[in-house]
Protein backbone atom coordinates (compact mmCIF):
# COMPACT_ATOMS: atom_id res chain seq x y z
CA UNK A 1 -15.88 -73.05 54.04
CA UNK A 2 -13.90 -71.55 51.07
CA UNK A 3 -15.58 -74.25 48.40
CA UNK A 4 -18.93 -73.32 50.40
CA UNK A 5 -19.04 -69.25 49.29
CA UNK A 6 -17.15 -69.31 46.23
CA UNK A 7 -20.00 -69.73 44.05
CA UNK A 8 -22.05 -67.22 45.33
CA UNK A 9 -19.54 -64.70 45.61
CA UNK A 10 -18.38 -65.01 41.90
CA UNK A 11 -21.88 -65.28 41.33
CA UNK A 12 -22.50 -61.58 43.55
CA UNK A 13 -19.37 -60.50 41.90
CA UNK A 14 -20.39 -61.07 38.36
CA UNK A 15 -23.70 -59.04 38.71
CA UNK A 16 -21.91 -56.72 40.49
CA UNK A 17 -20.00 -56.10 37.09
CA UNK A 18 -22.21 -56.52 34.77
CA UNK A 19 -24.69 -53.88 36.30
CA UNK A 20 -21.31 -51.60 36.44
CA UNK A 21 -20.74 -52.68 32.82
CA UNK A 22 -24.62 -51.53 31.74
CA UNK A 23 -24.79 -48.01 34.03
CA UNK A 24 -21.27 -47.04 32.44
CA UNK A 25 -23.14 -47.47 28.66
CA UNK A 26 -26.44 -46.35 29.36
CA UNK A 27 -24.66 -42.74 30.62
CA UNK A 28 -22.80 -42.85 27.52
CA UNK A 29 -25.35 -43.65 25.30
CA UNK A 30 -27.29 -40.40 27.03
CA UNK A 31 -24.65 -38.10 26.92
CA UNK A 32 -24.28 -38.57 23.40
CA UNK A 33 -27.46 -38.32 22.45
CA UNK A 34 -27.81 -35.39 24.66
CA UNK A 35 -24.74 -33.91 22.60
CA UNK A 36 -26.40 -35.05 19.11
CA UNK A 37 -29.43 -33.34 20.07
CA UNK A 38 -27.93 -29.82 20.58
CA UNK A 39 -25.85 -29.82 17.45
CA UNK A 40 -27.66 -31.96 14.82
CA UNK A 41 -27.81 -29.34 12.77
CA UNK A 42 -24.47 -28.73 11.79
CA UNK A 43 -21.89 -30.37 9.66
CA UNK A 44 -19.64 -32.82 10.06
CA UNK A 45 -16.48 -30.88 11.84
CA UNK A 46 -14.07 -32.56 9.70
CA UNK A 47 -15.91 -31.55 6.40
CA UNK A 48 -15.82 -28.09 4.53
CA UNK A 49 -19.42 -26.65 4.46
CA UNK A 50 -20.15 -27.60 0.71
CA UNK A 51 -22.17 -25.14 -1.30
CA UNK A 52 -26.07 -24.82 -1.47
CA UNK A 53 -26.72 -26.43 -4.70
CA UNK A 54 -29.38 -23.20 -5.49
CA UNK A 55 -26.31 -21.01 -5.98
CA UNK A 56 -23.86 -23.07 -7.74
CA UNK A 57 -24.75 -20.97 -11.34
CA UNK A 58 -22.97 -17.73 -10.83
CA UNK A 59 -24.56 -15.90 -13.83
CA UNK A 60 -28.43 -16.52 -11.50
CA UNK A 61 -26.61 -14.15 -8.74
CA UNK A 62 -26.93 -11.17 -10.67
CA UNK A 63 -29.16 -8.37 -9.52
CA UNK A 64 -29.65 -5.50 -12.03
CA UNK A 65 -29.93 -1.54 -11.06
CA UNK A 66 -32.93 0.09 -11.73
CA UNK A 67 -31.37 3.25 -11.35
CA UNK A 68 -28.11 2.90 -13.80
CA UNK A 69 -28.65 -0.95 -15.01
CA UNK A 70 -25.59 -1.82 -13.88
CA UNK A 71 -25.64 -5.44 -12.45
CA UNK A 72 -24.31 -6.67 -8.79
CA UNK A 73 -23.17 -9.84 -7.81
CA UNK A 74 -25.81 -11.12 -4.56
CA UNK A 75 -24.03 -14.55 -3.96
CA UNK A 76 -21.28 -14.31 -1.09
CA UNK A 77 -18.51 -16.77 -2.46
CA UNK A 78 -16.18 -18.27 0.21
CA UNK A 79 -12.45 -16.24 -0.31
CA UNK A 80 -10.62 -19.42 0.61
CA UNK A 81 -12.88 -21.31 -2.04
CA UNK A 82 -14.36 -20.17 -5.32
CA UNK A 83 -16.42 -22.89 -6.04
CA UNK A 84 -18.24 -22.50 -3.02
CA UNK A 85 -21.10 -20.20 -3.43
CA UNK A 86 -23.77 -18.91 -1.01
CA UNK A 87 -27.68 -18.27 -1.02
CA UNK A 88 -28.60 -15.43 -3.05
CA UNK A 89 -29.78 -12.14 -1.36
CA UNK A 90 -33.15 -10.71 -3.05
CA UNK A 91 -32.53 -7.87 -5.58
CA UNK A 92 -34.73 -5.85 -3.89
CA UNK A 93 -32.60 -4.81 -1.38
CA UNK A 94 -30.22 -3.25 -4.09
CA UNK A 95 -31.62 0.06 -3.27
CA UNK A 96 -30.87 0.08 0.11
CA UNK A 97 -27.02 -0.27 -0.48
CA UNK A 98 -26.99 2.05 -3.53
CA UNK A 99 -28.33 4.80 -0.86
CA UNK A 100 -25.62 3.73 1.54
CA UNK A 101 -22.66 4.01 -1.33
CA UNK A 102 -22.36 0.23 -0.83
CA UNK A 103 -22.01 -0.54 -4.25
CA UNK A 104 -20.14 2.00 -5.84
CA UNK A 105 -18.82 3.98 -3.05
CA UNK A 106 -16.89 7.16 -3.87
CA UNK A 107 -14.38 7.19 -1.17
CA UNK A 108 -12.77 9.13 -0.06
CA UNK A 109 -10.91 6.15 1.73
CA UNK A 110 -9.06 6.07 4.58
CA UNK A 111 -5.35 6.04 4.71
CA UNK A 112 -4.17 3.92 8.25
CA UNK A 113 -0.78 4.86 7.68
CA UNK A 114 -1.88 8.46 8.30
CA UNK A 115 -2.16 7.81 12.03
CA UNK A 116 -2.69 11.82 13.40
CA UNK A 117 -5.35 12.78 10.36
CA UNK A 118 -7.16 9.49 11.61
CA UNK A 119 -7.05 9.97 15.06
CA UNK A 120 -8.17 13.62 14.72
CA UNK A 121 -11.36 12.35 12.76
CA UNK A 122 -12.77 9.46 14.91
CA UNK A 123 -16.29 10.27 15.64
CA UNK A 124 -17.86 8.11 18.23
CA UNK A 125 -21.02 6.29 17.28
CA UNK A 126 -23.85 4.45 19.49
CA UNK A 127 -27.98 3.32 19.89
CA UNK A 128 -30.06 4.00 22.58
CA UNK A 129 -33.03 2.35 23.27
CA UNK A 130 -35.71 3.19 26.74
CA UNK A 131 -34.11 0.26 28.61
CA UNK A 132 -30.99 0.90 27.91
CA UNK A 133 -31.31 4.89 28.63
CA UNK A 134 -29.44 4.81 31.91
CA UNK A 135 -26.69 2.62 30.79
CA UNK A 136 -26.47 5.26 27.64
CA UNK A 137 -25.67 8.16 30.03
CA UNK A 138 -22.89 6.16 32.03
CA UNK A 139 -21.68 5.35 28.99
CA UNK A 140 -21.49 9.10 27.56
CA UNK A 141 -20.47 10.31 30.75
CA UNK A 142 -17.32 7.77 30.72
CA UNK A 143 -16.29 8.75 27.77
CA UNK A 144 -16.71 12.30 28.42
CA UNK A 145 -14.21 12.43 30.86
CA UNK A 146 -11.29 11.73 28.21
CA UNK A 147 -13.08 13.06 25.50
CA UNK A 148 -14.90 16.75 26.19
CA UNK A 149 -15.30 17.71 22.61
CA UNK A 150 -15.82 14.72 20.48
CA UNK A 151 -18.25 14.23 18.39
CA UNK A 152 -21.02 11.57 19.44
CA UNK A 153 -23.41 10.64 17.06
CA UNK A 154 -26.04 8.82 19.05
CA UNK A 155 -29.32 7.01 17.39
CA UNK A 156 -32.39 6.61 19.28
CA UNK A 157 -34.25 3.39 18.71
CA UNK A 158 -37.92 4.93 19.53
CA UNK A 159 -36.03 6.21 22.52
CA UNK A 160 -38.69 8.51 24.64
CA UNK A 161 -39.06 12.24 23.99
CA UNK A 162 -37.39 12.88 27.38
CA UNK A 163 -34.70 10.78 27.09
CA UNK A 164 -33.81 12.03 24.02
CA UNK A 165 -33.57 15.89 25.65
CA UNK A 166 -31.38 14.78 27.73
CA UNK A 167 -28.46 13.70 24.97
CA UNK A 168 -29.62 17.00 22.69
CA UNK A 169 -28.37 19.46 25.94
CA UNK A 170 -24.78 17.73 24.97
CA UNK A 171 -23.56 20.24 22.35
CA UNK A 172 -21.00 17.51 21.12
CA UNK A 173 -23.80 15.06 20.72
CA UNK A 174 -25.64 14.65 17.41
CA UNK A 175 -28.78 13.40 18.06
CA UNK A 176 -30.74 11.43 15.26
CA UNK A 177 -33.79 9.41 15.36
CA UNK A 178 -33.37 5.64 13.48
CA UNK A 179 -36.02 5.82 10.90
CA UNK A 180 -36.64 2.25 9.99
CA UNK A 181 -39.18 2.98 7.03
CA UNK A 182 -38.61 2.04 3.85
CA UNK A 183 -36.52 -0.90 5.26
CA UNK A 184 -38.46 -4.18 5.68
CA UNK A 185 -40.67 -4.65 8.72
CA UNK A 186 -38.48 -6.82 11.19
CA UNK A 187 -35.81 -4.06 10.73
CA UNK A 188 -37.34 -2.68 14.05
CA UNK A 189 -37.34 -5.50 15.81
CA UNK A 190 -34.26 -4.22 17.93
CA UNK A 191 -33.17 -7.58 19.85
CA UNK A 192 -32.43 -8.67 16.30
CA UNK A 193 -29.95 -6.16 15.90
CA UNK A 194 -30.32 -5.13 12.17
CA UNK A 195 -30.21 -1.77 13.56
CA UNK A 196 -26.26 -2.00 14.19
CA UNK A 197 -24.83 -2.56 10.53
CA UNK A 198 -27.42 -0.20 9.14
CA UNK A 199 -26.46 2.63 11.78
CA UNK A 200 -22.78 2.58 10.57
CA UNK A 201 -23.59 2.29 6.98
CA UNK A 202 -25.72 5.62 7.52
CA UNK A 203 -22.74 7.26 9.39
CA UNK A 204 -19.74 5.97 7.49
CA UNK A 205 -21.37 7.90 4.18
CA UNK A 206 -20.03 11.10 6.00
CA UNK A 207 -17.46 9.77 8.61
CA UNK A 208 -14.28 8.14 7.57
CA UNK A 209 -13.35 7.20 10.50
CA UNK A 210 -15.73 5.43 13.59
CA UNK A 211 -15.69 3.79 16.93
CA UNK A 212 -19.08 2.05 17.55
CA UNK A 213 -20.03 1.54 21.32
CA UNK A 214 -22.70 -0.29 22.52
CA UNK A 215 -24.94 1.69 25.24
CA UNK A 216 -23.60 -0.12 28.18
CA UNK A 217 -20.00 0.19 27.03
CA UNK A 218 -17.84 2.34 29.79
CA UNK A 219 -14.51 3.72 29.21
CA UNK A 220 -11.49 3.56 31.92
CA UNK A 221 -8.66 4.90 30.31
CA UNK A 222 -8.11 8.03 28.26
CA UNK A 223 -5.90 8.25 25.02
CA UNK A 224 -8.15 5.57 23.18
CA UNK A 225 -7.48 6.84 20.10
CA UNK A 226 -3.95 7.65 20.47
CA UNK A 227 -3.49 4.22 21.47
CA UNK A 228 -5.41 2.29 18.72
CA UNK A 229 -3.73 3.97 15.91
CA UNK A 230 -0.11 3.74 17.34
CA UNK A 231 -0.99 -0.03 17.69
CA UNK A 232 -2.15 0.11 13.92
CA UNK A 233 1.36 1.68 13.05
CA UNK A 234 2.67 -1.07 14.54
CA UNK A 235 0.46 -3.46 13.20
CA UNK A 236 1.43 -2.34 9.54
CA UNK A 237 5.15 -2.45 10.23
CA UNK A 238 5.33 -6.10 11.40
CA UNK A 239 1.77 -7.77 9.66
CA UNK A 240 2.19 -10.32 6.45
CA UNK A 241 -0.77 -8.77 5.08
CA UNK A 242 -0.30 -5.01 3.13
CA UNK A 243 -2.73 -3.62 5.59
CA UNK A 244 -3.85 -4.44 8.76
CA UNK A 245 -8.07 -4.73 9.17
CA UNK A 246 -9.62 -1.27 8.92
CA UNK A 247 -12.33 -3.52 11.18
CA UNK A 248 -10.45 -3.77 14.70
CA UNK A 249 -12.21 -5.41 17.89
CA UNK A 250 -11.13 -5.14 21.46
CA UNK A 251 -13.25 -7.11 23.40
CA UNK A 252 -12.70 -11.01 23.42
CA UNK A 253 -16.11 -13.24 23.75
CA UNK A 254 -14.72 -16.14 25.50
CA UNK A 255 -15.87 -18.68 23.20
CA UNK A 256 -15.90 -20.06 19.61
CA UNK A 257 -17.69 -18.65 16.08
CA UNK A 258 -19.32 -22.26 15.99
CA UNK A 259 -20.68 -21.96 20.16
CA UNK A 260 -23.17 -19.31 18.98
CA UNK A 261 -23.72 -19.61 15.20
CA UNK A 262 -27.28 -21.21 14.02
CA UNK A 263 -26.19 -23.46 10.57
CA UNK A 264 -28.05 -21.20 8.79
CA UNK A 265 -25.92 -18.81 8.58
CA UNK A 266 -23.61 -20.53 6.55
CA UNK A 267 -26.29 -21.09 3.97
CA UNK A 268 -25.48 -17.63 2.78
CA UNK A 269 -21.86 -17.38 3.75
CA UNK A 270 -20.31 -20.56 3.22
CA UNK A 271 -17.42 -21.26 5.39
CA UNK A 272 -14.02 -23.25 4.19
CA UNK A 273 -13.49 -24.95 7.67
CA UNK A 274 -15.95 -25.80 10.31
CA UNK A 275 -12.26 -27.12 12.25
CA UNK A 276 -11.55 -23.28 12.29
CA UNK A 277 -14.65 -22.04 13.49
CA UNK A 278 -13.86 -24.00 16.76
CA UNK A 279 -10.84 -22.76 17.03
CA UNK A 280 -9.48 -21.37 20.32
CA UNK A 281 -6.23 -19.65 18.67
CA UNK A 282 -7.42 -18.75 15.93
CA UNK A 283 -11.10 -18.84 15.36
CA UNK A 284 -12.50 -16.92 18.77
CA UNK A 285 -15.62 -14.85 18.15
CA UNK A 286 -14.84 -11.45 19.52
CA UNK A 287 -17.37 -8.90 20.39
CA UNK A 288 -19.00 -6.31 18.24
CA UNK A 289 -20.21 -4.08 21.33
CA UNK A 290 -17.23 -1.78 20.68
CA UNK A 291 -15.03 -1.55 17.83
CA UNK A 292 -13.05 0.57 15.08
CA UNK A 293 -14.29 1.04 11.36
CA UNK A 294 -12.28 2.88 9.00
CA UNK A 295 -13.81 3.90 5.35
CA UNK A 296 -11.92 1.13 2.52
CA UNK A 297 -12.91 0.05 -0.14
CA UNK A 298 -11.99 -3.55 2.02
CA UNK A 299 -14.67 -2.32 4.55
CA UNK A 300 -17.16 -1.67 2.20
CA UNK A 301 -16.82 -4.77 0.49
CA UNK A 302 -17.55 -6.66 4.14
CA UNK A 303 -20.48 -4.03 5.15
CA UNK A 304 -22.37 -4.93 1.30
CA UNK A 305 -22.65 -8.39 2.99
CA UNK A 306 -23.22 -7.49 6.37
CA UNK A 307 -25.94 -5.15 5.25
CA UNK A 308 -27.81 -7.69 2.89
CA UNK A 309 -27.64 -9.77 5.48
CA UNK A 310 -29.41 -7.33 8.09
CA UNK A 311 -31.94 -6.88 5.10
CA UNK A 312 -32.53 -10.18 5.01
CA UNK A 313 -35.77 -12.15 7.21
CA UNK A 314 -33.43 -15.44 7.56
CA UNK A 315 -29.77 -14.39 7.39
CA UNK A 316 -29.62 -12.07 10.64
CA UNK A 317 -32.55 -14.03 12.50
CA UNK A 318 -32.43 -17.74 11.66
CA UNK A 319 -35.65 -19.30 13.01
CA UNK A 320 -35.11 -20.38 17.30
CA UNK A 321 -32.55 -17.82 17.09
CA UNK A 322 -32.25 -16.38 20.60
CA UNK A 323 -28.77 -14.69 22.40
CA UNK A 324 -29.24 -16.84 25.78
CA UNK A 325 -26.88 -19.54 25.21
CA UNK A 326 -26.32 -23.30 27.32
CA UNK A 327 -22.72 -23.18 27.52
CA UNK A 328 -20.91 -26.03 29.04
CA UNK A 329 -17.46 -26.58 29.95
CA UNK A 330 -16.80 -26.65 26.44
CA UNK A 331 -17.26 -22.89 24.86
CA UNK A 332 -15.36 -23.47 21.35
CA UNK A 333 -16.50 -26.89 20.23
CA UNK A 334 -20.03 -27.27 21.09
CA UNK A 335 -23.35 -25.73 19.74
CA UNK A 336 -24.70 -23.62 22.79
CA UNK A 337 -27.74 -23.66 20.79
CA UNK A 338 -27.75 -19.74 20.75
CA UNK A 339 -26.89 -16.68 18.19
CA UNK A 340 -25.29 -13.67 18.48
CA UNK A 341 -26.89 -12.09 15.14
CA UNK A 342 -24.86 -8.94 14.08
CA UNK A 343 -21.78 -9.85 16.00
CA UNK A 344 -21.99 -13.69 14.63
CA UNK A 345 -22.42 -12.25 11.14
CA UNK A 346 -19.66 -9.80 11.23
CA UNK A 347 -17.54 -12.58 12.90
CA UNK A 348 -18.08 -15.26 10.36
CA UNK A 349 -17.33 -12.71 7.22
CA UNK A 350 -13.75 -11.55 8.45
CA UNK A 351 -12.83 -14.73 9.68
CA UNK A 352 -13.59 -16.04 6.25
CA UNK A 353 -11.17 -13.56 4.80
CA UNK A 354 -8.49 -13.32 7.70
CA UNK A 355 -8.53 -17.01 8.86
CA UNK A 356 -7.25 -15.84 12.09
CA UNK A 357 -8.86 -13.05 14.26
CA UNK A 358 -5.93 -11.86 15.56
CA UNK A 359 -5.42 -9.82 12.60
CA UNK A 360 -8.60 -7.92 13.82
CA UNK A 361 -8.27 -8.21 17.18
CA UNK A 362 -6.57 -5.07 19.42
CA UNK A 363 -4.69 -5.72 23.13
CA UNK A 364 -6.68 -2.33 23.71
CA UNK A 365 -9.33 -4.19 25.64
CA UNK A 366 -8.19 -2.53 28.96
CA UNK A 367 -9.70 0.44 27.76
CA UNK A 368 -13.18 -0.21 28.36
């Protein structure tokens, strides 16, 4: 009997295998093609992005003032690598940061050592649009309970006449309309969020000191301010760098820069380490609905690019650019095939510089 089913059951069993053997490939081969498929388009991880061959001549990244015919550089060079240069911004967009004291900006600059003179001068900033009205007002109201008197300078993004009333009956509440003309078209196409950089540019010319919060942003705790700057006193006691960031986030996105940043991007700001940009401990993208801008000559320097980039149709708004991303399990080293425009932008430049966003990243989170 044993000699009489051994052949068919190795037989049975050898199928058996082999069809085991096939399935286990075949869902291989489909998962990573599935994987290829959402990140194609970047790099490979264990390369430096290399720079665009168009803007490898430094002397064709000149743009020249019509107004004093002094001449700007408009190639973003990596910080951690000379040689690598990125896509010129178009000269006509010179005007726009000579109006916002982008180029040769005046000061006066902020001191951080000088915690009570900054803490007295934070002006809160924020945008409004009609669908975000009612999350505007919780958001006012929050902050109004820890915060009676402070100024609010809130923009309206073609916010409704009655809407708009309502903020003007707040005598602590500047008011101002976002006038998007003589900026390019697409600057008023709000889910882009051009508006953001621009809006602080156009405040920090009269405010040293700023804490941007997004309309739906709610504060819990009072002493905000108090807090932040005694953490920057500590900050400049124990940090390797001279200064801290005068750029300081609170709010941690839960994923990578790389999860949410179209290629693109780094056609115009080159980075030195794609490795980094995955990088749970030290290359997190953190989130730009509420956070601390001081006036330095350092900010400045980051809000020129941030600005050109806002100005510019590609840099801001890659093409299939969209915020809804298809996270996996994975959030730091996988393309979620999604974008989170200013906040990826703003990300990308001071990790660049930093090469670690804890140096711009407060335990003040709590707060909101």
């Amino acid at each position: 009997m044993k000699r009489t089913f051994r052949g068919p059951f190795i037989f049975i069993l050898g199928v058996t295998f082999s069809g085991f053997i096939f399935s286990m490939h075949y869902t291989r081969s489909r998962e990573l093609t599935e994987q290829r498929s959402v990140s194609r388009m970047f790099p490979d991880a264990s390369s430096p992005v290399l720079p665009p061959s168009s803007a490898t001549d430094q002397s064709s990244c000149e743009c020249v003032s019509e107004a004093t015919g002094k001449k700007y550089h408009f190639c973003y060079v990596d910080p951690q690598n000379p040689q690598s240069v990125g896509k010129k911004f178009d000269c006509a967009h010179l005007k726009h940061l000579e109006k916002l004291n982008l180029v040769e900006n005046p000061g006066p600059f902020v001191n951080l050592s000088d915690s009570i003179k900054n803490e007295q001068e934070v002006v809160f900033c924020s945008a409004v649009s009609d669908n975000h009205f009612n999350e505007g007002t919780h958001s006012l109201a929050s902050l109004r309970q820890f915060y009676p008197k402070r100024k609010y300078i809130i923009y309206g993004l073609d916010l409704n006449n009655l809407y708009a009333d309502y903020f003007k009956k707040d005598a602590n509440v500047e008011y101002r309309h976002f006038n998007t003309s003589g900026y390019p078209e697409y600057v008023g196409a709000w889910m882009e969020y051009r508006f953001k950089p621009l809006i602080l540019a156009e405040v920090m010319k009269e405010h040293a000191s700023i804490w941007w919060m997004d309309a739906h942003i709610a504060v819990k705790k009072p002493n905000m301010t108090n807090e932040l700057f005694r953490e920057i006193a500590e900050n400049r006691k124990n940090a390797s760098q001279p200064l801290p960031s005068p750029i300081v986030f609170f709010i941690h996105a839960s994923h990578s820069n790389f999860a949410v940043m179209f290629p693109q991007l780094l056609d115009y700001f080159p980075s030195n380490s794609v490795p980094l940009l995955k990088n749970e401990e030290h290359g997190s993208q953190l989130g730009a609905n509420t956070f601390y801008v001081a006036r330095t000559e350092y900010t400045v320097k980051i809000f020129k690019w941030w600005i050109l980039c806002a100005l510019d149709k590609t840099c801001m708004s890659p093409p299939g650019s969209q915020v809804f991303c298809r996270f996996g399990s994975n959030r730091f080293d996988v393309f979620a095939n999604c974008y989170r425009f200013d906040q990826s932008v703003i990300n990308l430049l001071l990790l660049n510089d930093f090469q670690d966003h804890h140096k711009y990243y407060s335990k003040l989170g709590y707060l909101f």
